[in-house]
Protein backbone atom coordinates (compact mmCIF):
# COMPACT_ATOMS: atom_id res chain seq x y z
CA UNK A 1 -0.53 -32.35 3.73
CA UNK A 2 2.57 -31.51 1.69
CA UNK A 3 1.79 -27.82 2.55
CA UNK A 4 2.20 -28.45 6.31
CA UNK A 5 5.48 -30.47 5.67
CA UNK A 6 6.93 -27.64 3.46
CA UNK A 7 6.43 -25.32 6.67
CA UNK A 8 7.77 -27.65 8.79
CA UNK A 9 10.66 -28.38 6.89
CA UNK A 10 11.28 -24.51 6.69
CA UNK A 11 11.24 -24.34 10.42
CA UNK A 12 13.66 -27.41 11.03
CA UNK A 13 16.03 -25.30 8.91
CA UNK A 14 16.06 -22.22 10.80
CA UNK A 15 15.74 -24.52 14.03
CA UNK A 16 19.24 -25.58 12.64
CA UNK A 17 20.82 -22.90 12.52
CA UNK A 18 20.11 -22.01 8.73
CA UNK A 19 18.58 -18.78 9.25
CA UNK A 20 18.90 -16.71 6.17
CA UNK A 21 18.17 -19.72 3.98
CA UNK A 22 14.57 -20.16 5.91
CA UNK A 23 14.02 -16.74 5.75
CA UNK A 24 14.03 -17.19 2.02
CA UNK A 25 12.24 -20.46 1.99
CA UNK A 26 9.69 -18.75 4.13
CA UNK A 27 9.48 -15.59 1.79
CA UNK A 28 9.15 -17.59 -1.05
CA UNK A 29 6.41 -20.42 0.21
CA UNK A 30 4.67 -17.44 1.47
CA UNK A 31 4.69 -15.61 -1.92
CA UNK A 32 3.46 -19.50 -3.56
CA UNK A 33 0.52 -20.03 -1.04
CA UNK A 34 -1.02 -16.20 -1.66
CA UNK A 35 -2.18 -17.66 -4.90
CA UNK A 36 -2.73 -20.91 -4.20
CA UNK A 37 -6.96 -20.74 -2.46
CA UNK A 38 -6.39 -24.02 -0.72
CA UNK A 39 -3.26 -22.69 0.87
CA UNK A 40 -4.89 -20.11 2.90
CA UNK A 41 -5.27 -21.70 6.21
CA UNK A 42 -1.63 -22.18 6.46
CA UNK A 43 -0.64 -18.41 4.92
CA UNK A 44 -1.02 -16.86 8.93
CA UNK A 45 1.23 -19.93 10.38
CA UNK A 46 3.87 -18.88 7.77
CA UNK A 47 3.72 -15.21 8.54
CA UNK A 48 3.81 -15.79 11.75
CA UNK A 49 6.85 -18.31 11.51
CA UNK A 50 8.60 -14.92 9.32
CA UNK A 51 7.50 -12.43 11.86
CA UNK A 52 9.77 -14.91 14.55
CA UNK A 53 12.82 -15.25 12.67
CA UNK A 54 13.15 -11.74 11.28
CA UNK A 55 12.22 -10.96 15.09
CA UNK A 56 15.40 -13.31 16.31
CA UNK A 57 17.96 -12.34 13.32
CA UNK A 58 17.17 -8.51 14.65
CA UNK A 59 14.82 -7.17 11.78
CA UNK A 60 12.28 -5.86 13.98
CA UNK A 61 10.70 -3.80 11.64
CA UNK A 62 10.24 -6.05 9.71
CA UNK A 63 9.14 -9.02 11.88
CA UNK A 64 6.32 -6.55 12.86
CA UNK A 65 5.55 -6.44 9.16
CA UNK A 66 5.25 -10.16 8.53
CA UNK A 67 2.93 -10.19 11.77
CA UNK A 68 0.84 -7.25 10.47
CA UNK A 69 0.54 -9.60 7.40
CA UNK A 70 -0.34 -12.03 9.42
CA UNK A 71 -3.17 -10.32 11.25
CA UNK A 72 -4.63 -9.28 7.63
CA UNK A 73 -5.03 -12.74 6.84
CA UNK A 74 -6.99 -13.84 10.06
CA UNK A 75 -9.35 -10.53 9.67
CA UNK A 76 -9.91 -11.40 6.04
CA UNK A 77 -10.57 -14.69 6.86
CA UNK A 78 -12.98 -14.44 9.61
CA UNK A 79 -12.42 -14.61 13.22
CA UNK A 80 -13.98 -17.71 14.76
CA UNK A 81 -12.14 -18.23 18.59
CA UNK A 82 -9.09 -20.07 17.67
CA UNK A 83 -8.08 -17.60 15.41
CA UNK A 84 -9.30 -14.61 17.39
CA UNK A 85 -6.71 -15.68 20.28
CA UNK A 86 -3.62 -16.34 17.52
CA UNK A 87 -4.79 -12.24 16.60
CA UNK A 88 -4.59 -11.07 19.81
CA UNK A 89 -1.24 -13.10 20.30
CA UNK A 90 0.22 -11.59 17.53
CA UNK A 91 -1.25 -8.07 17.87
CA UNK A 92 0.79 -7.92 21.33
CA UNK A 93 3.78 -9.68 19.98
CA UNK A 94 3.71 -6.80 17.40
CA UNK A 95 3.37 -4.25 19.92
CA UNK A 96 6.04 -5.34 22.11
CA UNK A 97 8.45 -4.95 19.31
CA UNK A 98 7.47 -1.80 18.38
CA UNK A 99 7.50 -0.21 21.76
CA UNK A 100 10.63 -1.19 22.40
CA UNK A 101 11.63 -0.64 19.31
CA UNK A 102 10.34 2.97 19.54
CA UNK A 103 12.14 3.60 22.22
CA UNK A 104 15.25 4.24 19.87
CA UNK A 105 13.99 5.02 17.18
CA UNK A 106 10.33 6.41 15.49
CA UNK A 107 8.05 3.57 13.81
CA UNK A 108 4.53 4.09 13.11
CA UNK A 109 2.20 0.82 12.36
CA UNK A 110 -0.73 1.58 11.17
């Protein structure tokens, strides 16, 4: 599927060491495969993919963001097992960054 390549293509960039250019690739398949219906199985992989590099490059706030995003998509798409474990993986992922994050400074996610 030329949807699953694109993503992994993405990720061999940042793998790379081209971070802010994935980051933008990311953004911007993201931003593509929110209107494109067939696309939505993949749309939580890619947030997810976001919420790790913005979590690595130090943009905590928001790599929780993309994972919130992330969890929206699973909810709205109905939570069979599989993708009842990837939200509770993600929820604590989240959490983790924001505690510790909290810790020096005050963010709310609602």
């Amino acid at each position: 599927d030329i949807m699953e390549q694109t993503l992994n293509e993405i990720d061999d960039k940042f793998q790379s060491g081209k971070y802010t250019e994935a980051i933008t690739d990311m953004q911007e398949f993201i931003d593509k495969m929110q209107t494109e219906e067939s696309a939505k199985p993949l749309l939580y992989k890619a947030f997810d993919h976001l919420g790790r590099y913005l979590n690595f490059m130090g943009k905590h706030v928001e790599a929780v963001q993309a994972w919130e995003d992330g969890l929206k998509v699973l909810e709205d798409s109905g939570l069979d097992s599989d993708k009842l474990i990837n939200w509770i993986h993600t929820a604590i992922q989240a959490a983790r960054i924001t505690h510790r994050q909290g810790k020096n400074q005050e963010i709310f996610v609602t």
